[in-house]
N, C-alpha and C. Protein backbone atom coordinates (compact mmCIF):
# COMPACT_ATOMS: atom_id res chain seq x y z
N UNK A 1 4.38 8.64 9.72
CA UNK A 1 4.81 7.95 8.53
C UNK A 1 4.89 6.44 8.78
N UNK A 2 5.02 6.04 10.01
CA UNK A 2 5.28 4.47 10.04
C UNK A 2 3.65 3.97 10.13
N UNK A 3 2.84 4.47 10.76
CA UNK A 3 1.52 4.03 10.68
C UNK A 3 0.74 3.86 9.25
N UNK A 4 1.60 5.35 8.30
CA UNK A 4 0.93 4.84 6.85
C UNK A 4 1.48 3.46 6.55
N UNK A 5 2.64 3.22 6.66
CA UNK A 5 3.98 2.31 5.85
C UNK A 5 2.73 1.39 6.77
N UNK A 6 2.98 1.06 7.64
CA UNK A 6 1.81 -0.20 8.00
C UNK A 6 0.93 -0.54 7.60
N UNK A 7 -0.21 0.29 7.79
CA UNK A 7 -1.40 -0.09 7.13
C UNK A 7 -1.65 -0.25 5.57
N UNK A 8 -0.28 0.65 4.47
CA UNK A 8 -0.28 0.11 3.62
C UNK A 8 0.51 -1.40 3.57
N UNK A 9 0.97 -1.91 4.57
CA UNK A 9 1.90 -3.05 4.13
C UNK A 9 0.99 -3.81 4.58
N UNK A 10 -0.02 -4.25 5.36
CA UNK A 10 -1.61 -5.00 5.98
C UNK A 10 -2.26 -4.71 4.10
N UNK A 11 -2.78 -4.08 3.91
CA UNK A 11 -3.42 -3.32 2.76
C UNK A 11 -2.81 -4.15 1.42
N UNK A 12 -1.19 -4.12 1.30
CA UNK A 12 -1.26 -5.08 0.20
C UNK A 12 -0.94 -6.76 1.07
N UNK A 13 -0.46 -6.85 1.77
CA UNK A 13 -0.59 -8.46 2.27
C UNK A 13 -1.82 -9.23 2.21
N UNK A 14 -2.90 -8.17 2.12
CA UNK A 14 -4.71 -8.39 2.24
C UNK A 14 -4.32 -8.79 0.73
N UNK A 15 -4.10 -8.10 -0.21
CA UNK A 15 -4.70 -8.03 -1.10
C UNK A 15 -3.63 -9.66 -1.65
N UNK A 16 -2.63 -9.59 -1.42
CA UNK A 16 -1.36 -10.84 -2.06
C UNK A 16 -2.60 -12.04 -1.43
N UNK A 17 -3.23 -12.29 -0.41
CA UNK A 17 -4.14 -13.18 0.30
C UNK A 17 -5.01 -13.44 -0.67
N UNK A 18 -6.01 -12.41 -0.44
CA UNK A 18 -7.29 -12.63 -1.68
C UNK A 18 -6.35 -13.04 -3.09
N UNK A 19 -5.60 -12.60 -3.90
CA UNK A 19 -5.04 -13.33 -4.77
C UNK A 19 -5.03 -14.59 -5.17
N UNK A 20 -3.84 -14.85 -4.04
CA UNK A 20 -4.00 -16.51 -3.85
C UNK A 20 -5.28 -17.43 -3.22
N UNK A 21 -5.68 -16.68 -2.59
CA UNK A 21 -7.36 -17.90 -2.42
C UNK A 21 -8.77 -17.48 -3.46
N UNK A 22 -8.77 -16.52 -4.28
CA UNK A 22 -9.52 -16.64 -4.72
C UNK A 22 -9.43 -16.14 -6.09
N UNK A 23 -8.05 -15.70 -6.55
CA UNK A 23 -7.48 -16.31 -8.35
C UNK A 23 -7.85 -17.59 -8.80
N UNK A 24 -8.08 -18.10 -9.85
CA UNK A 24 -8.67 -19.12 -10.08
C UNK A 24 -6.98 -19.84 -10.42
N UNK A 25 -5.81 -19.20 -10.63
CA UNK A 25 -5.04 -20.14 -11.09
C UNK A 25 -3.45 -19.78 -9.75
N UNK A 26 -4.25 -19.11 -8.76
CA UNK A 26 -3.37 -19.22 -7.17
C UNK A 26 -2.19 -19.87 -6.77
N UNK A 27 -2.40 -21.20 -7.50
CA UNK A 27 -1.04 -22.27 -7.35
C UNK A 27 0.32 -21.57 -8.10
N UNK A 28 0.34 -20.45 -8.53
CA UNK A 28 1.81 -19.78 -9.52
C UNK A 28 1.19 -18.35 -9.54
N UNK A 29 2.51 -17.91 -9.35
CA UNK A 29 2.65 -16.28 -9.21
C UNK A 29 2.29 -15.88 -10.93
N UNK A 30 2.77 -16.77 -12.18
CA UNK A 30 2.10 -16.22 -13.28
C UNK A 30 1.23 -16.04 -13.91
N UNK A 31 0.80 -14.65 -14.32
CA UNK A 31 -0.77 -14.35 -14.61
C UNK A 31 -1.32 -13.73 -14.06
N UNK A 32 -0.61 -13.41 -12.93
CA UNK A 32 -1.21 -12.87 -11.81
C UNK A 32 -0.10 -10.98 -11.86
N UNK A 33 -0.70 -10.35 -10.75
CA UNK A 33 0.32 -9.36 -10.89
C UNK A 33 1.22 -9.42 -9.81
N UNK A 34 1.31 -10.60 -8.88
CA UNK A 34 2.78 -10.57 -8.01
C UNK A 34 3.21 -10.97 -9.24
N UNK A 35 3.73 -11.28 -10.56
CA UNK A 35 4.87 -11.48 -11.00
C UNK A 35 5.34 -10.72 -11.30
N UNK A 36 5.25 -9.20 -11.00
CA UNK A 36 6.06 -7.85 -10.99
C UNK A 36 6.28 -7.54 -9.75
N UNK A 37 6.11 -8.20 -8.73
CA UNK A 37 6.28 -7.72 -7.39
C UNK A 37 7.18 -6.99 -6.94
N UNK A 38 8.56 -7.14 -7.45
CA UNK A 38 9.38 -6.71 -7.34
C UNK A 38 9.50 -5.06 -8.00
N UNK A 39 8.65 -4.65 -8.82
CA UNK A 39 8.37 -3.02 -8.76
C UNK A 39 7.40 -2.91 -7.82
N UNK A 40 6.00 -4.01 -7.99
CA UNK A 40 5.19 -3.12 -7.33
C UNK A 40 5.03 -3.23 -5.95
N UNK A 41 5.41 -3.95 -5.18
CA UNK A 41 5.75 -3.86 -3.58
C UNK A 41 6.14 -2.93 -3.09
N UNK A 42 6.99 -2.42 -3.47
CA UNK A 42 8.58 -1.01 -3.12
C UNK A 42 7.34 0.10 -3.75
N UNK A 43 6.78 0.09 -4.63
CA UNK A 43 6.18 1.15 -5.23
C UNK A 43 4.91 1.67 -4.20
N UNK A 44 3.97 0.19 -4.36
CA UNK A 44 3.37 0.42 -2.96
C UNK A 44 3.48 1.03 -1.74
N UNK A 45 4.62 0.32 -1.32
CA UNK A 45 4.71 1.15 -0.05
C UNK A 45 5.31 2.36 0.12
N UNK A 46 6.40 2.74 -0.75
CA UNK A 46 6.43 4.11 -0.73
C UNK A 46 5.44 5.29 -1.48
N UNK A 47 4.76 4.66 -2.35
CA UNK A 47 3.54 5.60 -2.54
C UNK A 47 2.47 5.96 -1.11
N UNK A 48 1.76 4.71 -0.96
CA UNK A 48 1.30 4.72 0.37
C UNK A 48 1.73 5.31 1.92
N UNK A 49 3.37 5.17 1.82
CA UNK A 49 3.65 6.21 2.82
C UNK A 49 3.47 7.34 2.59
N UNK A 50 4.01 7.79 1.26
CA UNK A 50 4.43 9.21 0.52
C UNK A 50 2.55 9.78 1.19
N UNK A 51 1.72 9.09 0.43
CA UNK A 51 0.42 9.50 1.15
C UNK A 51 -0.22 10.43 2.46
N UNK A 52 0.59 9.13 2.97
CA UNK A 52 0.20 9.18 4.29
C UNK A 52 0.99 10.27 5.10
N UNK A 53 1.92 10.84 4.40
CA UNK A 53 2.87 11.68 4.74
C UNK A 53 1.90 13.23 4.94
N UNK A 54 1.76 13.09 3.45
CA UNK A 54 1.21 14.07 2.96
C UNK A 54 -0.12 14.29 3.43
N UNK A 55 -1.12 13.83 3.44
CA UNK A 55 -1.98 14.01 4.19
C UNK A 55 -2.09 14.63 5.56
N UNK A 56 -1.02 13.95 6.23
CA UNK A 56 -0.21 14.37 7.72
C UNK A 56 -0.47 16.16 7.81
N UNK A 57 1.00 16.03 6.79
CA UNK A 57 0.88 17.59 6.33
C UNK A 57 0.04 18.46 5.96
N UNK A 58 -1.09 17.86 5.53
CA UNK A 58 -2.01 18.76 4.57
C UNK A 58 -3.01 19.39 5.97
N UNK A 59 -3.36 18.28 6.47
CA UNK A 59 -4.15 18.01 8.21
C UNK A 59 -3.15 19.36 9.11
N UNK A 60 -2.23 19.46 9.37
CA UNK A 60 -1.39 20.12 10.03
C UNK A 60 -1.20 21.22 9.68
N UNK A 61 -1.17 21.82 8.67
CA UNK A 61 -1.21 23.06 7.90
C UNK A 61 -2.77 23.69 7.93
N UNK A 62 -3.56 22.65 7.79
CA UNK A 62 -4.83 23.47 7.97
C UNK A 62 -5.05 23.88 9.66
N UNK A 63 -4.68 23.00 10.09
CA UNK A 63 -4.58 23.02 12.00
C UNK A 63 -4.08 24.56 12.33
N UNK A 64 -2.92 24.95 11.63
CA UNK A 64 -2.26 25.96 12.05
C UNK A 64 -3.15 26.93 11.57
N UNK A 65 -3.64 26.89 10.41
CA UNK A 65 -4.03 28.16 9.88
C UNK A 65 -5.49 28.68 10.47
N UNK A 66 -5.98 27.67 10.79
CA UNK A 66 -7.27 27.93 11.80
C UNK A 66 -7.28 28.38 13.27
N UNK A 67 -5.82 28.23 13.88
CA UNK A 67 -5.38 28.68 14.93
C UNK A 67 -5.31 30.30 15.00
């Protein structure tokens, strides 16, 4: 779970980057969608873990059953 939470937190920091250098209006968070950041950060990363969780699981369950 911490390796999802990572690579989704790289994953949106990439993306907050490209935003600001190549939005045409970069200099202000408005217009843009960090000006909801505050849902969608938290949402992000616990979706992206929740993911990565799950996947875990899904991988591991098939492991067993092939055993």
């Amino acid at each position: 779970m911490i390796s999802s939470l990572v690579f989704t937190a790289v994953v949106l920091l990439t993306t907050v980057f490209a935003t600001f250098a190549f939005y045409p209006t970069s200099a202000s968070l408005e217009d843009t969608w960090l000006e909801y950041w505050y849902f969608l950060a938290p949402y992000a990363l616990l979706s992206g873990t929740a993911g990565g969780y799950l996947g875990f699981s899904a991988a591991r369950d098939t492991e067993a059953k092939e055993a």
